[in-house]
PDB file of N, CA and C in Angstrom:
ATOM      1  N   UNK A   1      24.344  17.324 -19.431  1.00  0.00           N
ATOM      2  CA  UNK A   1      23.355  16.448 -20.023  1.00  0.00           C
ATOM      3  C   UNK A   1      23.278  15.138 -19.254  1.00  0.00           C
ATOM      4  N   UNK A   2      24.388  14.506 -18.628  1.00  0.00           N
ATOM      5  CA  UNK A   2      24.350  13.106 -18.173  1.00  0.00           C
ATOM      6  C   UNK A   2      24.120  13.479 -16.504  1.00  0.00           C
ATOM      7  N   UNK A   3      23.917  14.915 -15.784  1.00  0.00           N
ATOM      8  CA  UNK A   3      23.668  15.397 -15.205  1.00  0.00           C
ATOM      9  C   UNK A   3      21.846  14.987 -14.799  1.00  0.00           C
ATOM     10  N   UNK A   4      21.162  15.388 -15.881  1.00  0.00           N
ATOM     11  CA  UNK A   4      20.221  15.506 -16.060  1.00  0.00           C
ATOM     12  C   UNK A   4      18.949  14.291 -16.014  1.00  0.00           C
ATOM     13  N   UNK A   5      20.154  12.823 -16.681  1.00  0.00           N
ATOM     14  CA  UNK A   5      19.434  11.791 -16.812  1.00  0.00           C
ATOM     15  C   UNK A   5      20.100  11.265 -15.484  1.00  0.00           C
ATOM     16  N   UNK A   6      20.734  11.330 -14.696  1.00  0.00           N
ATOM     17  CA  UNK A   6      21.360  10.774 -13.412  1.00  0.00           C
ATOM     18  C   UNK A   6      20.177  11.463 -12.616  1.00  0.00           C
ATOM     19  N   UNK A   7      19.811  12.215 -12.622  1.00  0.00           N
ATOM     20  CA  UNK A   7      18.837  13.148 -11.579  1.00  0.00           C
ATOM     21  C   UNK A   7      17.597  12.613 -11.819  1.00  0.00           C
ATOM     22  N   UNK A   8      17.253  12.510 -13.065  1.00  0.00           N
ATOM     23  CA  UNK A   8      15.795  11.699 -13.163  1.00  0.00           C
ATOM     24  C   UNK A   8      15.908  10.571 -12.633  1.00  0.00           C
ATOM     25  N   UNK A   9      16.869   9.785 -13.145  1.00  0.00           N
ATOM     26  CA  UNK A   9      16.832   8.185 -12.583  1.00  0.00           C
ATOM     27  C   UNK A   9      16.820   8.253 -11.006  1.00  0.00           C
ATOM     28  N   UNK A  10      17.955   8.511 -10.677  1.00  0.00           N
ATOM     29  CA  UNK A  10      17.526   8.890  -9.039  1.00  0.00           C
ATOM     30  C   UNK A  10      16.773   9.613  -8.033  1.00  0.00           C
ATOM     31  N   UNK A  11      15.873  10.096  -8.721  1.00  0.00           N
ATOM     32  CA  UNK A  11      14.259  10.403  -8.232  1.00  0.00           C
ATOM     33  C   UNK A  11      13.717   9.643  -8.451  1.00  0.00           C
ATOM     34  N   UNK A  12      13.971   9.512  -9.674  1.00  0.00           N
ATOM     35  CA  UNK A  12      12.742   8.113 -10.046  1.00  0.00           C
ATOM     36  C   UNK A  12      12.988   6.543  -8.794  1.00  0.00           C
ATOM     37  N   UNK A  13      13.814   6.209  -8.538  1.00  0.00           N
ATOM     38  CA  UNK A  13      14.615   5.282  -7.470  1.00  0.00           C
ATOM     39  C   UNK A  13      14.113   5.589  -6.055  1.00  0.00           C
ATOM     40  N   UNK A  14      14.267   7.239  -5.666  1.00  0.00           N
ATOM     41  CA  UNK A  14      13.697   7.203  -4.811  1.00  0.00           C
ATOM     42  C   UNK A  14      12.026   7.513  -4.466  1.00  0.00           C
ATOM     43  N   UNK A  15      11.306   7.589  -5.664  1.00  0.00           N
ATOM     44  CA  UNK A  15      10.222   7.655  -5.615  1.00  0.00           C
ATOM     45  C   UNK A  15       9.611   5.902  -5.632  1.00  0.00           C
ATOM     46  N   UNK A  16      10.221   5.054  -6.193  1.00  0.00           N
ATOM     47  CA  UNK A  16       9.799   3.798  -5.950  1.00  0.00           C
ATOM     48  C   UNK A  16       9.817   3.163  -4.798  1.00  0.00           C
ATOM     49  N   UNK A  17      11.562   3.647  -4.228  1.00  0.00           N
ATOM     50  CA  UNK A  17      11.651   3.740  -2.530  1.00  0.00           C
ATOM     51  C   UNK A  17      10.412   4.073  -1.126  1.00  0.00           C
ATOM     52  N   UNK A  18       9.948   5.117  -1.868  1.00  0.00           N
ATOM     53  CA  UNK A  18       9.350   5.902  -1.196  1.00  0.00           C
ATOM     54  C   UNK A  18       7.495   5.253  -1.287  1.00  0.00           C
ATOM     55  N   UNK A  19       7.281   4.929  -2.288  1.00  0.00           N
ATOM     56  CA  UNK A  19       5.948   4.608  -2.625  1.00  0.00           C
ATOM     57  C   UNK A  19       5.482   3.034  -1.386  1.00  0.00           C
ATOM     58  N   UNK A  20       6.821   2.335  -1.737  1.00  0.00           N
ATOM     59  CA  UNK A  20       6.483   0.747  -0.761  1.00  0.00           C
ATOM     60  C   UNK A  20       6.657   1.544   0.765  1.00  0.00           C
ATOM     61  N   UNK A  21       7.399   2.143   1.382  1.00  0.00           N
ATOM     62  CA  UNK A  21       7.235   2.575   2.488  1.00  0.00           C
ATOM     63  C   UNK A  21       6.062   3.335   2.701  1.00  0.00           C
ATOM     64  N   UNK A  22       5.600   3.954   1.780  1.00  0.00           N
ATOM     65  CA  UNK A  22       4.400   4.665   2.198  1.00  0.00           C
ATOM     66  C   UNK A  22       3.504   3.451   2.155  1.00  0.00           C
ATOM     67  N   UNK A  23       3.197   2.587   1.307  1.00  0.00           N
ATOM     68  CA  UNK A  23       2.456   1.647   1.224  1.00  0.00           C
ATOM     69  C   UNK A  23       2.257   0.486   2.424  1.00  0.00           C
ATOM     70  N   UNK A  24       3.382   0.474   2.799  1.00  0.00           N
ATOM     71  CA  UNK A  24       3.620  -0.589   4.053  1.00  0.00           C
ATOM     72  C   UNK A  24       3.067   0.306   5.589  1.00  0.00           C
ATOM     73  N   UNK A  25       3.630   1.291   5.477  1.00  0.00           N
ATOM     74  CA  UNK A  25       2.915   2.466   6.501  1.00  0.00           C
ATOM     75  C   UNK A  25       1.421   2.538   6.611  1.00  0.00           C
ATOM     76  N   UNK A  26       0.610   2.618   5.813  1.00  0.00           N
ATOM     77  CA  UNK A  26      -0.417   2.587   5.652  1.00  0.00           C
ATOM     78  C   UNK A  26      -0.835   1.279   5.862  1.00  0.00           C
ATOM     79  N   UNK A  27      -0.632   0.451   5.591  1.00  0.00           N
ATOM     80  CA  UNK A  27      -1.065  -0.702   6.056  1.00  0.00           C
ATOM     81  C   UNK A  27      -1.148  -0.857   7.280  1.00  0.00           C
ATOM     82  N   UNK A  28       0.132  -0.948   7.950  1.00  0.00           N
ATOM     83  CA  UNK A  28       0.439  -0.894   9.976  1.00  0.00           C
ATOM     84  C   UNK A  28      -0.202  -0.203   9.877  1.00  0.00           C
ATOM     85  N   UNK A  29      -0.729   0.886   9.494  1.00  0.00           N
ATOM     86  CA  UNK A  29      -1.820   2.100  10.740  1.00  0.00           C
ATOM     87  C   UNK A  29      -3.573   1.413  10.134  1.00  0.00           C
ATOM     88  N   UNK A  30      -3.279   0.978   9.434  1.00  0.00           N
ATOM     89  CA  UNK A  30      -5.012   0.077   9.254  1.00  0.00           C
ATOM     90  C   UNK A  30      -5.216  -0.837   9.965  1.00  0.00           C
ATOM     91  N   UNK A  31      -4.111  -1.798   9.896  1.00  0.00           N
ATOM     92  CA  UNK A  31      -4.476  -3.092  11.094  1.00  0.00           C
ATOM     93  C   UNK A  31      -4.133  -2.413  12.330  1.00  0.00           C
ATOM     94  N   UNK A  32      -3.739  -1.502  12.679  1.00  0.00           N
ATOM     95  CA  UNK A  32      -3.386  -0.795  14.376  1.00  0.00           C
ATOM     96  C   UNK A  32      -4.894  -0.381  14.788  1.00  0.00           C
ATOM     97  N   UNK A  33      -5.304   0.662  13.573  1.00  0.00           N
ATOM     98  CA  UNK A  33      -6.519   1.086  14.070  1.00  0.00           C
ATOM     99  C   UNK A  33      -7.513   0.012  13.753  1.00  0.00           C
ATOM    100  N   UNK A  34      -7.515  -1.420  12.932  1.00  0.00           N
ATOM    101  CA  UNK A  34      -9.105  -1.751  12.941  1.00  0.00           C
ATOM    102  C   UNK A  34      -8.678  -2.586  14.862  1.00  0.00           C
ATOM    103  N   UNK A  35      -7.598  -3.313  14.868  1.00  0.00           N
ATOM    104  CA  UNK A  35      -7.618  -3.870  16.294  1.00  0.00           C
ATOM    105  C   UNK A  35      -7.680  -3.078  17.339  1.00  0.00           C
ATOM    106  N   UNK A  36      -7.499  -1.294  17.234  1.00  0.00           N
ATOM    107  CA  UNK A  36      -7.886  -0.902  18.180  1.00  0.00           C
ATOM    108  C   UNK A  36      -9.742  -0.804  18.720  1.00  0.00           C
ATOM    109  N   UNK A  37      -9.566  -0.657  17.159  1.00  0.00           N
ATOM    110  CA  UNK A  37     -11.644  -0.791  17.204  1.00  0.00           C
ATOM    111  C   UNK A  37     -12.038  -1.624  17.629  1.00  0.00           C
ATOM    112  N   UNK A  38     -11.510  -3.251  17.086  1.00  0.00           N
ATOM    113  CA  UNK A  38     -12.410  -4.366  18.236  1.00  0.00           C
ATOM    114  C   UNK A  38     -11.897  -4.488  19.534  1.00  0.00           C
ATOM    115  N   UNK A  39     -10.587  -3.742  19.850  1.00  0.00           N
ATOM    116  CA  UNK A  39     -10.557  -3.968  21.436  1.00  0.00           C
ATOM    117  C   UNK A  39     -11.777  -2.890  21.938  1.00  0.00           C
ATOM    118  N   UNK A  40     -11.801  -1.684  21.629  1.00  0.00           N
ATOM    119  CA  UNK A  40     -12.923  -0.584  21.745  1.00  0.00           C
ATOM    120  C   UNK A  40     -14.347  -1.014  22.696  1.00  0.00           C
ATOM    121  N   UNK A  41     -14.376  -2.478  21.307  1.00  0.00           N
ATOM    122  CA  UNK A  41     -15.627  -2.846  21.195  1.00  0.00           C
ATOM    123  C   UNK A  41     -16.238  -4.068  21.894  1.00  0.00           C
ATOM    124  N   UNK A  42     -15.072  -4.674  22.083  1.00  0.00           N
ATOM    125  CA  UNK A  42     -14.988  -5.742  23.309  1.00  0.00           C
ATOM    126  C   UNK A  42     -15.398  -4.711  24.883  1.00  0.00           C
ATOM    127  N   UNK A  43     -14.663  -3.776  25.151  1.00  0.00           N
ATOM    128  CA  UNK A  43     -14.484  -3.399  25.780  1.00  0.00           C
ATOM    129  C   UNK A  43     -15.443  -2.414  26.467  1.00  0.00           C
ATOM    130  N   UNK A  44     -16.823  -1.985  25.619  1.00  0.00           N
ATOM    131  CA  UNK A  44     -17.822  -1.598  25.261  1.00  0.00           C
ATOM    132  C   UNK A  44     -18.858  -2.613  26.007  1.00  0.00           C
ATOM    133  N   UNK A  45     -18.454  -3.860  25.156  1.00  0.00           N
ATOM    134  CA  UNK A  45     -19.474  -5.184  25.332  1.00  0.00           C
ATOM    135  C   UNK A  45     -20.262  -5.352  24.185  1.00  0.00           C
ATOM    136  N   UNK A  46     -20.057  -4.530  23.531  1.00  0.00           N
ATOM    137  CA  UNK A  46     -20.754  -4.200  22.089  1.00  0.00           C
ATOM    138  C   UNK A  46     -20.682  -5.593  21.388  1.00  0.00           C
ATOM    139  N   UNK A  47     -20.022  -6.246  21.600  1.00  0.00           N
ATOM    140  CA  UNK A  47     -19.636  -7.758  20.969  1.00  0.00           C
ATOM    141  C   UNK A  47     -20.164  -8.846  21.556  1.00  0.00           C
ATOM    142  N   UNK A  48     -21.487  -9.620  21.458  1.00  0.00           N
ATOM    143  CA  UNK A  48     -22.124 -10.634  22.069  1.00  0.00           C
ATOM    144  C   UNK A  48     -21.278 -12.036  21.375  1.00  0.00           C
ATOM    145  N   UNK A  49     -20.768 -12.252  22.842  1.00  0.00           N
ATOM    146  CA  UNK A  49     -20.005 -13.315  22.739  1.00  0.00           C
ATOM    147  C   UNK A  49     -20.494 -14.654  23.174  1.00  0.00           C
ATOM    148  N   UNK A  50     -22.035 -14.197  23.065  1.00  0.00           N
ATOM    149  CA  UNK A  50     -22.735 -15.969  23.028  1.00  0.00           C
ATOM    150  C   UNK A  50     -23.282 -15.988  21.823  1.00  0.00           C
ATOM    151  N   UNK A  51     -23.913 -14.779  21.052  1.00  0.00           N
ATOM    152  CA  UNK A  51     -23.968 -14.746  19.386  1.00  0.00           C
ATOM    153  C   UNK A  51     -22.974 -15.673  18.791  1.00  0.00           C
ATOM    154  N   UNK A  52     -22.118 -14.915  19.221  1.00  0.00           N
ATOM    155  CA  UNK A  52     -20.481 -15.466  18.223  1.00  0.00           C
ATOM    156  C   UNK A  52     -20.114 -16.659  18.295  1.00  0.00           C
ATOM    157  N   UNK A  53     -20.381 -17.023  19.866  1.00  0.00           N
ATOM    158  CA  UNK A  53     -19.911 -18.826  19.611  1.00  0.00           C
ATOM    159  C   UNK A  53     -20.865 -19.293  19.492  1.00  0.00           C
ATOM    160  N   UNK A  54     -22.410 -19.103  18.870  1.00  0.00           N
ATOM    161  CA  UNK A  54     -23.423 -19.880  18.375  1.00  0.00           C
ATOM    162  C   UNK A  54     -23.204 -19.833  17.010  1.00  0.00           C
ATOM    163  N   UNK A  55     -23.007 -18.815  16.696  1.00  0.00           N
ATOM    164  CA  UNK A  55     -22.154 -18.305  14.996  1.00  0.00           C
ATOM    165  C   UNK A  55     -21.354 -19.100  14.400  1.00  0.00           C
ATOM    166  N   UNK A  56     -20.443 -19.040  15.415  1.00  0.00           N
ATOM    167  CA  UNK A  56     -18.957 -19.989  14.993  1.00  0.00           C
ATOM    168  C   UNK A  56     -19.099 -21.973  14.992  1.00  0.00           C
ATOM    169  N   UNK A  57     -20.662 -22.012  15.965  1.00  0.00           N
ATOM    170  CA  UNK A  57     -21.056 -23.424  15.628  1.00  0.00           C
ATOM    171  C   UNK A  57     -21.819 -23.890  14.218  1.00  0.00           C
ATOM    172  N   UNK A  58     -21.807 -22.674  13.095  1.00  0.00           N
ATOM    173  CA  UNK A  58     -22.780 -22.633  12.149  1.00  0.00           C
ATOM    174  C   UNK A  58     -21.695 -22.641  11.315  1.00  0.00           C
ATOM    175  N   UNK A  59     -22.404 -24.302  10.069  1.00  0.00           N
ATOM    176  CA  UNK A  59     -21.325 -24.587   9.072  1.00  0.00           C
ATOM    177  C   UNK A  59     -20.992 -23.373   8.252  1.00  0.00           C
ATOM    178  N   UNK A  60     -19.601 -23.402   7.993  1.00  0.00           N
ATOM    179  CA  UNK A  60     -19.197 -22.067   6.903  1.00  0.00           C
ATOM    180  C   UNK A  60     -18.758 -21.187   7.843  1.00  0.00           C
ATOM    181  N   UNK A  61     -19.117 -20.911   9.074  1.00  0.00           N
ATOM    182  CA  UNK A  61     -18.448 -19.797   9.395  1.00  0.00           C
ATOM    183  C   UNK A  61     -17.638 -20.341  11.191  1.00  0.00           C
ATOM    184  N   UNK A  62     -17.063 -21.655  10.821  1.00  0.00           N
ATOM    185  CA  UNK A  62     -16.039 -21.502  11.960  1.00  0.00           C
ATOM    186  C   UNK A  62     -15.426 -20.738  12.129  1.00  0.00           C
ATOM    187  N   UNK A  63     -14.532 -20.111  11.535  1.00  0.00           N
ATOM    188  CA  UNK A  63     -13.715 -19.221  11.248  1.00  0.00           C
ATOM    189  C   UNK A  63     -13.892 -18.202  11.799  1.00  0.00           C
ATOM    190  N   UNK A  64     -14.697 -17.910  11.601  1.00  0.00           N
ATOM    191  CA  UNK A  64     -15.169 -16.018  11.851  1.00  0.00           C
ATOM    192  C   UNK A  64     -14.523 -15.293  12.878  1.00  0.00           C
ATOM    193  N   UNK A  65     -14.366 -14.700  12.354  1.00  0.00           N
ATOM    194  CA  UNK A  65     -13.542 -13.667  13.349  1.00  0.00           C
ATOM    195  C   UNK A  65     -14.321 -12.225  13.430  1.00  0.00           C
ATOM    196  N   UNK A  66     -14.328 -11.071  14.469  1.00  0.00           N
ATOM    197  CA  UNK A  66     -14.979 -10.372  14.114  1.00  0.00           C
ATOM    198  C   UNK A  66     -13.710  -9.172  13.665  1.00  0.00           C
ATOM    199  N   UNK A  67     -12.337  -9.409  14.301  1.00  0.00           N
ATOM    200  CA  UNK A  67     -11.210  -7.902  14.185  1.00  0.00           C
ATOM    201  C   UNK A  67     -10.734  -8.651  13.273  1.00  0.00           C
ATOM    202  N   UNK A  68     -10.984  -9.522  12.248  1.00  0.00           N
ATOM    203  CA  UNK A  68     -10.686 -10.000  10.899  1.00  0.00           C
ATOM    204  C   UNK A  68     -11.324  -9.585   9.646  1.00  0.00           C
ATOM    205  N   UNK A  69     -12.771  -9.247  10.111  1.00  0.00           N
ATOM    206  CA  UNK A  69     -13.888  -8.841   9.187  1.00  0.00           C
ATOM    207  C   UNK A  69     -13.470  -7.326   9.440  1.00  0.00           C
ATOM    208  N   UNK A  70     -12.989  -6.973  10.603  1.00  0.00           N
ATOM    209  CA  UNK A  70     -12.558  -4.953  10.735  1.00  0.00           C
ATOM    210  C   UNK A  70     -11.581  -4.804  10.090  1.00  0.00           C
ATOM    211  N   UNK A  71     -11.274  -6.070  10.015  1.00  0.00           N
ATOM    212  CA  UNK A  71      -9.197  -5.882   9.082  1.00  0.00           C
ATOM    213  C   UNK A  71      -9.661  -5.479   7.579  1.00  0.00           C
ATOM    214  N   UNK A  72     -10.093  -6.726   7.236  1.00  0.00           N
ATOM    215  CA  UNK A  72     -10.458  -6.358   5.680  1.00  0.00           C
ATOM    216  C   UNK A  72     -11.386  -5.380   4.986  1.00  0.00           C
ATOM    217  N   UNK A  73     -11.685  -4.525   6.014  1.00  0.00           N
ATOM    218  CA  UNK A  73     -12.910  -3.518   5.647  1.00  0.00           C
ATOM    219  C   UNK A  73     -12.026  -2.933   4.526  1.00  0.00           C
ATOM    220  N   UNK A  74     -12.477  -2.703   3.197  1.00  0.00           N
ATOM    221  CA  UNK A  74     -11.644  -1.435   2.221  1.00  0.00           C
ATOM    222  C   UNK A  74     -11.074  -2.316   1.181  1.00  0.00           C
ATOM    223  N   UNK A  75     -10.711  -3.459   1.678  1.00  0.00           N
ATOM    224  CA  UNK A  75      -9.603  -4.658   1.387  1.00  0.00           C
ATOM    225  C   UNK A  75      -8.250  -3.699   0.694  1.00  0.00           C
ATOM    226  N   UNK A  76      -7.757  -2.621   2.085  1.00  0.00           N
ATOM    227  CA  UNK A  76      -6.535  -2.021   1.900  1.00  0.00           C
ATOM    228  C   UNK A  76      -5.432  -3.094   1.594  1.00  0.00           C
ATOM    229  N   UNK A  77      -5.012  -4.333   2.131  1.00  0.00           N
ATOM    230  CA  UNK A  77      -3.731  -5.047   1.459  1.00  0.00           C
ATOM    231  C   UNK A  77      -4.083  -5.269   0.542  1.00  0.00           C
ATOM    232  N   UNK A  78      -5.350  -5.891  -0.351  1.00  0.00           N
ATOM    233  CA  UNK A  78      -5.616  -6.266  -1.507  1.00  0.00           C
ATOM    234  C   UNK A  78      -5.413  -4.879  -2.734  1.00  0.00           C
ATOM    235  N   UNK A  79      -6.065  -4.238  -2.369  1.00  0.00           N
ATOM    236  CA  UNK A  79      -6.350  -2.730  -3.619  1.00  0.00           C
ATOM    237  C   UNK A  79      -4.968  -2.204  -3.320  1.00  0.00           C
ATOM    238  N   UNK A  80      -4.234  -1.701  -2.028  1.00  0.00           N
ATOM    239  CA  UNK A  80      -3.255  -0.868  -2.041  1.00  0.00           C
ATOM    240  C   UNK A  80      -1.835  -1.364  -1.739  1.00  0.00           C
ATOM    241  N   UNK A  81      -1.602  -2.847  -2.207  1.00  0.00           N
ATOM    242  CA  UNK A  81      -0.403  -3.607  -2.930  1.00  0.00           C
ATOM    243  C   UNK A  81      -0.247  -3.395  -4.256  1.00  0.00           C
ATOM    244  N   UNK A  82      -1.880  -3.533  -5.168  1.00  0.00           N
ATOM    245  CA  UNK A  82      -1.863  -3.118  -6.176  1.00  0.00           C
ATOM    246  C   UNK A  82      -1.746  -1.979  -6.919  1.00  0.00           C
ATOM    247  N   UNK A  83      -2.012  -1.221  -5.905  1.00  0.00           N
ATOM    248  CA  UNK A  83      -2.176  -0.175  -6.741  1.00  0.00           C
ATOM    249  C   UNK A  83      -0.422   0.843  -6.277  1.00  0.00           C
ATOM    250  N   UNK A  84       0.240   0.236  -5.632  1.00  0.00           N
ATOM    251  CA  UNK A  84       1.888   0.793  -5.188  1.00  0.00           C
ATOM    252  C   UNK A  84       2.397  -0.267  -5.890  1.00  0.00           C
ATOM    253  N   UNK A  85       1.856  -1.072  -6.331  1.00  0.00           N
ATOM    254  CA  UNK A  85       2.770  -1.982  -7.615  1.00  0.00           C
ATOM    255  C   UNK A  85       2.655  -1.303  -8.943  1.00  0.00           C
ATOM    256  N   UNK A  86       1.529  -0.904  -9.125  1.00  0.00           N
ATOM    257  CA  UNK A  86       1.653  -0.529 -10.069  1.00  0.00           C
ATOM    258  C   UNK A  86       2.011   1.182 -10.100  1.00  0.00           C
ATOM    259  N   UNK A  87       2.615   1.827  -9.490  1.00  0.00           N
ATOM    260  CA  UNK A  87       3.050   2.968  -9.298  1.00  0.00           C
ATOM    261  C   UNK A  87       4.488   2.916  -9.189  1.00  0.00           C
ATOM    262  N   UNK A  88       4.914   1.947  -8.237  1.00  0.00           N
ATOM    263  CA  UNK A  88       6.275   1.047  -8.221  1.00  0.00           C
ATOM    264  C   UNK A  88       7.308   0.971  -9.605  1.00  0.00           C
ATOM    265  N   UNK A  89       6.010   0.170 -10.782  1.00  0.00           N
ATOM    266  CA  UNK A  89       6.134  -0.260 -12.017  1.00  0.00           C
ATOM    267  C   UNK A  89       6.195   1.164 -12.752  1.00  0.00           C
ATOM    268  N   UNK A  90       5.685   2.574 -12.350  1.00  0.00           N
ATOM    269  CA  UNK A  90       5.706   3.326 -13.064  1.00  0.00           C
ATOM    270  C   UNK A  90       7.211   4.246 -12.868  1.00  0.00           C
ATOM    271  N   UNK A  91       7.517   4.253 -12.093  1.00  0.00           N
ATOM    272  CA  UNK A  91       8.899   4.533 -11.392  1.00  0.00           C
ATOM    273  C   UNK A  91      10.362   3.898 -12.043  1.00  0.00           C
ATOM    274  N   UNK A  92       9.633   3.187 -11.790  1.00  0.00           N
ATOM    275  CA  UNK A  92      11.208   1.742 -12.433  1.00  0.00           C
ATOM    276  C   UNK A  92      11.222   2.169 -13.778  1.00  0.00           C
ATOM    277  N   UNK A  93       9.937   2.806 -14.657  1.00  0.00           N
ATOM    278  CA  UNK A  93       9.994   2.476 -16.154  1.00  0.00           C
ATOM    279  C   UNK A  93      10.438   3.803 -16.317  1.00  0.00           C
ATOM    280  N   UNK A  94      10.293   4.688 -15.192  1.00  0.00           N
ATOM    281  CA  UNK A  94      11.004   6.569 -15.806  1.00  0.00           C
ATOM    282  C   UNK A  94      12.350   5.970 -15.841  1.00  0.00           C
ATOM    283  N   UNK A  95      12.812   5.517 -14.217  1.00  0.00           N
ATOM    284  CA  UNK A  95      14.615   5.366 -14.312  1.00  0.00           C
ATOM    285  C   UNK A  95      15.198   4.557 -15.793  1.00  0.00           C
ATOM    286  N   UNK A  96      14.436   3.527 -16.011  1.00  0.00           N
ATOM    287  CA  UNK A  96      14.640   2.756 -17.195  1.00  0.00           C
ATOM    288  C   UNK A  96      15.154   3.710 -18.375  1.00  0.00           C
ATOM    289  N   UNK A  97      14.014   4.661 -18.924  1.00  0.00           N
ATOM    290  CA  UNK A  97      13.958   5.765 -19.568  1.00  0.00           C
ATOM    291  C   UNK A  97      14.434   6.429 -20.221  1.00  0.00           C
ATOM    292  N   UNK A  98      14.852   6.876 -18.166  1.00  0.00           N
ATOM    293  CA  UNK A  98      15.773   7.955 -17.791  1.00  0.00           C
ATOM    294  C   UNK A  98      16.972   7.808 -18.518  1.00  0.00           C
ATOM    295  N   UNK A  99      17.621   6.865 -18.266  1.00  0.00           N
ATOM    296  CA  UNK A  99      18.855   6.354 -19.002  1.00  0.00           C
ATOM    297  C   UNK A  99      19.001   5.788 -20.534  1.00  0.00           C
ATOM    298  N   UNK A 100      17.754   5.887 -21.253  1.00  0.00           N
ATOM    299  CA  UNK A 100      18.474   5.487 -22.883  1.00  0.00           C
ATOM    300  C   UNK A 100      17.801   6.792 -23.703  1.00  0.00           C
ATOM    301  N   UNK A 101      17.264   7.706 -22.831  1.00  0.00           N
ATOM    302  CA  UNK A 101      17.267   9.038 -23.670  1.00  0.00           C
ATOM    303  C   UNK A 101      18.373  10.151 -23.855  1.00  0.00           C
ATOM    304  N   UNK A 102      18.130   9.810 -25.697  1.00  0.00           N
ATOM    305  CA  UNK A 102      19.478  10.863 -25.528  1.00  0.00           C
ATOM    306  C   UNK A 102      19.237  12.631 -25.475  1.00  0.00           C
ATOM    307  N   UNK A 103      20.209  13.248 -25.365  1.00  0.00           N
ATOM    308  CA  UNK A 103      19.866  14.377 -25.242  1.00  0.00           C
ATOM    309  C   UNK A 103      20.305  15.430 -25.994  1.00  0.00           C
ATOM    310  N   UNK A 104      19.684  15.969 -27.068  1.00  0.00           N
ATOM    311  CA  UNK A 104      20.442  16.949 -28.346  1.00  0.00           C
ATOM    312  C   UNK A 104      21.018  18.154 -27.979  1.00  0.00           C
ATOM    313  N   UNK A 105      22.645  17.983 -28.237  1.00  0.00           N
ATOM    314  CA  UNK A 105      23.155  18.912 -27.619  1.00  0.00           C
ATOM    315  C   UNK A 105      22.828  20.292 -28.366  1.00  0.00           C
ATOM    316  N   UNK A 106      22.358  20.046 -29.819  1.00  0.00           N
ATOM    317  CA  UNK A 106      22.296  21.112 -30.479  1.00  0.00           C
ATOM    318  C   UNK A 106      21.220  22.227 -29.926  1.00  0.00           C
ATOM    319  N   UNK A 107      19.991  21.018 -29.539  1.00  0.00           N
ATOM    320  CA  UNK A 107      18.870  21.858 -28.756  1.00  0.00           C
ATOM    321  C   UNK A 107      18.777  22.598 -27.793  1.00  0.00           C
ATOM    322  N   UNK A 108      20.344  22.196 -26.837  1.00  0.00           N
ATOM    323  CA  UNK A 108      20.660  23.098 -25.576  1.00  0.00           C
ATOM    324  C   UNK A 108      21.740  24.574 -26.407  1.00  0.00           C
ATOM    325  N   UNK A 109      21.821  23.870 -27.260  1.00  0.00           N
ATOM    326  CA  UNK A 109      22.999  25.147 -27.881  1.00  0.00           C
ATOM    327  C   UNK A 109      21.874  26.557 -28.479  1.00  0.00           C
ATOM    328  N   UNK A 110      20.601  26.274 -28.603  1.00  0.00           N
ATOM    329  CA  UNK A 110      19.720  27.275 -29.753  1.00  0.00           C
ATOM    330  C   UNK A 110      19.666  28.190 -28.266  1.00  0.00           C
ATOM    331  N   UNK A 111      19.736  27.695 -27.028  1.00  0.00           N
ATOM    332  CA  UNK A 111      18.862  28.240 -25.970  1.00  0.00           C
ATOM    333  C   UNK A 111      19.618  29.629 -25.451  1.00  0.00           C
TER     334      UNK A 111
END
């Protein structure tokens, strides 16, 4: 029986383990591939770079970047922090659980 709740909890542990690494993984391969796209695209010429610094002289958008605007396409760090937090949070609450359920020995005895 204490078999049983040790095994959940430690799935459950390594499924929380497992969720931020997948989560962080996915991230590096989004910003890898959007900067491979604007090098692509530089590289193309596809990118008018007298647009851009007439752009970047226009109030509000000093800033601008264009492999910044490729970064946030999806807004993957924004949605998929949240959403491995809250999967994270679902993990932690089995192991939690896991451990204050008891287990009727009588119910393993009918079997």
């Amino acid at each position: 029986m204490s078999t049983i709740k040790w095994s959940i909890f430690c799935l459950a542990i390594v499924g929380f383990a497992l969720t931020w690494i997948l989560s962080l993984s996915i991230s590096a391969v989004h910003a890898a591939h959007a900067f491979s796209t604007f090098r692509e695209f530089e590289s193309l010429e596809l990118i008018d770079q007298a647009k851009l610094s007439t752009l970047k002289e226009t109030p509000g958008y000093e800033n601008y970047s264009v492999y910044g605007r490729m970064y946030n396409i999806g807004s993957l760090d924004h949605h998929g922090f949240r959403f491995s937090l809250f999967i994270s949070f679902c993990f932690v609450l089995i192991a939690i659980l896991s451990l204050t359920i008891r287990v009727s020995t009588r119910a393993l005895k009918r079997e």
